[in-house]
Structures are given as structure tokens and as C-alpha cells.
C-alpha atoms as a PDB file:
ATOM      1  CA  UNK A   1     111.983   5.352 -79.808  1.00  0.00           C
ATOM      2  CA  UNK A   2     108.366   5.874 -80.833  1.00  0.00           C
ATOM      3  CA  UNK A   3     107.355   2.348 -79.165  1.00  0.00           C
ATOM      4  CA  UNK A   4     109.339   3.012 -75.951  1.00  0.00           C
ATOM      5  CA  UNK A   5     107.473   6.469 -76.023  1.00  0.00           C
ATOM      6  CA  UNK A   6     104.163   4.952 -75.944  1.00  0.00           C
ATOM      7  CA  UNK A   7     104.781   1.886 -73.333  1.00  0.00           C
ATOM      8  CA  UNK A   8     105.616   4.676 -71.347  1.00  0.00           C
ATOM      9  CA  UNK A   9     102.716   6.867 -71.577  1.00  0.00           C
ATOM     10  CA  UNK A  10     100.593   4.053 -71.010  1.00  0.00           C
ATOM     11  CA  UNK A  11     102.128   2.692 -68.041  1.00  0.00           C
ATOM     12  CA  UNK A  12     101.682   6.139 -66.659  1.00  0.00           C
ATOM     13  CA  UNK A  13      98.293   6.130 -67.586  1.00  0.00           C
ATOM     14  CA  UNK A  14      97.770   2.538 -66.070  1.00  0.00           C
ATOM     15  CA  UNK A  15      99.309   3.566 -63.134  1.00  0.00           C
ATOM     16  CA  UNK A  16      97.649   6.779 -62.548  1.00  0.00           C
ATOM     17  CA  UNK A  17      94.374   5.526 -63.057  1.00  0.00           C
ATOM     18  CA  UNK A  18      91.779   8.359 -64.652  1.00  0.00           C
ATOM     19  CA  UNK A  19      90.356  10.709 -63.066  1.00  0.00           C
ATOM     20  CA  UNK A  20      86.640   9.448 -62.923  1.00  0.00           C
ATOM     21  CA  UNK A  21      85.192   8.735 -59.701  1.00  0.00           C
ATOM     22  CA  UNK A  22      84.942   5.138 -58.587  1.00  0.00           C
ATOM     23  CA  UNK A  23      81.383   3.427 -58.910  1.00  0.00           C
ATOM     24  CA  UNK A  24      82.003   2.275 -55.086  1.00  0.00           C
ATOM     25  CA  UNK A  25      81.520   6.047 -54.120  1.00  0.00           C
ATOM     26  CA  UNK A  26      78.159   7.066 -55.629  1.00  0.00           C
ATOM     27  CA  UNK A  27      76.196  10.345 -54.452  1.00  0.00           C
ATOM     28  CA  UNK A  28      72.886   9.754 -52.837  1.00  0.00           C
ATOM     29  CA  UNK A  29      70.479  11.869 -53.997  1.00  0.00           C
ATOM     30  CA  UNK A  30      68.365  14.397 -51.473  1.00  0.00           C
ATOM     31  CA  UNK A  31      65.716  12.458 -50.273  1.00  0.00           C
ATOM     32  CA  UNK A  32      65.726  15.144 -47.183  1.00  0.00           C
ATOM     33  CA  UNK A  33      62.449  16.993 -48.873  1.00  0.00           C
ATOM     34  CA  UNK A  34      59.191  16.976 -46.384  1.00  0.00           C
ATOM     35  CA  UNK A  35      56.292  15.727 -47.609  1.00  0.00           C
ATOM     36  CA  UNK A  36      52.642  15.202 -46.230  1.00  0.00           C
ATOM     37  CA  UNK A  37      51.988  12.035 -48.341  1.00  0.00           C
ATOM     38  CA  UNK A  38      51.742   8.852 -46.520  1.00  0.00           C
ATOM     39  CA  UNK A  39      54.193   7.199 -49.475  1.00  0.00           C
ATOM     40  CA  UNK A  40      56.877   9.795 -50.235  1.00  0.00           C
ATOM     41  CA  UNK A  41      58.038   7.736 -53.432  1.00  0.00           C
ATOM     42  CA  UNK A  42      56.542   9.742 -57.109  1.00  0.00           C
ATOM     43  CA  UNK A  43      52.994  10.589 -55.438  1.00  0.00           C
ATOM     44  CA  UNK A  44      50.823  12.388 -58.419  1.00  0.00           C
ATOM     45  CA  UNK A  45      47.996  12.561 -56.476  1.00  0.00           C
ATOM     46  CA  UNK A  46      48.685  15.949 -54.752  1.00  0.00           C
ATOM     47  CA  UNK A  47      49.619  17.384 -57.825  1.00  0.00           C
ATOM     48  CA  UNK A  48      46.580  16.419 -59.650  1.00  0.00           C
ATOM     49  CA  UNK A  49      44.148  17.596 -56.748  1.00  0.00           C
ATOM     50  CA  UNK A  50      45.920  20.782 -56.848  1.00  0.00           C
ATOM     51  CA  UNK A  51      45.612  21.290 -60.325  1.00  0.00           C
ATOM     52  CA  UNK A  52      41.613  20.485 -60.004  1.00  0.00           C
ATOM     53  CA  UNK A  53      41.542  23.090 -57.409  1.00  0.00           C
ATOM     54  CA  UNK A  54      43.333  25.483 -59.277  1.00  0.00           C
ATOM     55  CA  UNK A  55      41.055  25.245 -62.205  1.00  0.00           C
ATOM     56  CA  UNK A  56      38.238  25.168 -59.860  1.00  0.00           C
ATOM     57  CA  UNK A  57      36.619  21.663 -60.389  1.00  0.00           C
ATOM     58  CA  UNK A  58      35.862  21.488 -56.481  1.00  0.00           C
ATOM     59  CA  UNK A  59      33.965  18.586 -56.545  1.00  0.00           C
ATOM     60  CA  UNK A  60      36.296  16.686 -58.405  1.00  0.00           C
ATOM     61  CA  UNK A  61      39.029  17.844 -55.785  1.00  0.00           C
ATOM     62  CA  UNK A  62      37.027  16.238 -53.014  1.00  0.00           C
ATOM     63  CA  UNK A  63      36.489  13.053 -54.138  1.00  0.00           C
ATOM     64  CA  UNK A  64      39.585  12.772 -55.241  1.00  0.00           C
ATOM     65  CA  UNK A  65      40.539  14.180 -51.743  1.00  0.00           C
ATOM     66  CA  UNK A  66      38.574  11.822 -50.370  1.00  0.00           C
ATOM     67  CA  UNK A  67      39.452   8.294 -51.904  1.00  0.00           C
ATOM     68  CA  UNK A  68      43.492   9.410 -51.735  1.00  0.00           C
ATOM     69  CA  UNK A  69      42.945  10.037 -47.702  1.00  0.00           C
ATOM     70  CA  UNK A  70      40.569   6.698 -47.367  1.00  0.00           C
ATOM     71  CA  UNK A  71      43.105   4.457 -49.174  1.00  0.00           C
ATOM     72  CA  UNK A  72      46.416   6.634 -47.699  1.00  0.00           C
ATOM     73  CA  UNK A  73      48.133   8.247 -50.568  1.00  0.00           C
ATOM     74  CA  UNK A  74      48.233  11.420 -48.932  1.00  0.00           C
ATOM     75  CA  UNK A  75      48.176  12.112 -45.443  1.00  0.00           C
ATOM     76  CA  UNK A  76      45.089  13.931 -43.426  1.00  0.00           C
ATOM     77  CA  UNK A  77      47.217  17.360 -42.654  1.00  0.00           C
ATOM     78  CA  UNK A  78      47.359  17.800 -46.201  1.00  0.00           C
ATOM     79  CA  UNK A  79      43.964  16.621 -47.186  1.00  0.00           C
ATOM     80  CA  UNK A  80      43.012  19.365 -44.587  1.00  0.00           C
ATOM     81  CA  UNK A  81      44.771  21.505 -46.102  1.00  0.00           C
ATOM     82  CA  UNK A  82      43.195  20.667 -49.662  1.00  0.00           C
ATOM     83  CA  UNK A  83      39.741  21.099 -48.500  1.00  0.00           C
ATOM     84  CA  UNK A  84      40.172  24.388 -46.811  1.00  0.00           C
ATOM     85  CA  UNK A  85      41.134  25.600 -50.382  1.00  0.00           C
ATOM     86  CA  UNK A  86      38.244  24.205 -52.207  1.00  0.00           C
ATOM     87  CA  UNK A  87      35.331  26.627 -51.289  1.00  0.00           C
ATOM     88  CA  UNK A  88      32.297  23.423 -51.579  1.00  0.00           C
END
């Protein structure tokens, strides 16, 4: 009775299925976010000329400002943008 009790349980699980999602239907993730770097794909370069600005190493910021605009890791709205914050 046991035995017959278990080949049916598992034919109802095999039939069933589980309740996991398939790996065919995988969620994207939000790639919708606006950015002003020229390569969108895990840019530090922003976020280390910000964080030279806000500890006010200006100079630093610009040159850093600078090479990222000449060699297009970050786009010239927001290198603008950079410079009008750093008073030199």
C-alpha cells in the first residue's frame, strides 16, 4: 500500500511539474536608466570625478574630466556639467 502510495505521489509530482519558473522565461533586468556616459556598461569614471569634486581636489577633477571626455568615457553634457561644479 505504502509503494502504491508513493508511485502515486510521484507521478503527480512528475506530472505537475514544480512550481519554478522555466529558464526559457528569464527577467531582463532595467537597463531603461539615462545616463550621460558615452559607454553606459559599469562606467566608474563619473563616480570617481564626483567624489574628487566633492572632496574638493579640483584639479584632479579636471584632468580627470578632461582625459575621460578626450578618450569618450563620459559624454560632453556631463563633463559640462562637472566643470561648472569645480570652482578652478
Amino acid at each position: 500500500m505504502k509503494t502504491c502510495l508513493m508511485l502515486l505521489m510521484g507521478a503527480i509530482l512528475l506530472v505537475s511539474g514544480c512550481s519554478h519558473e522555466s529558464s526559457a522565461v528569464r527577467q531582463e533586468p532595467d537597463t531603461h536608466l539615462t545616463t550621460d556616459t558615452a559607454d553606459e556598461s559599469c562606467n566608474t569614471v563619473p563616480a570617481r570625478i564626483w567624489a574628487l569634486i566633492n572632496n574638493g581636489q579640483f584639479e584632479e577633477a579636471q584632468a580627470l574630466i578632461a582625459e575621460a571626455k578626450a578618450s569618450g568615457l563620459i559624454a560632453a553634457p556631463m563633463a559640462a556639467r562637472m566643470l561648472d561644479r569645480s570652482p578652478c
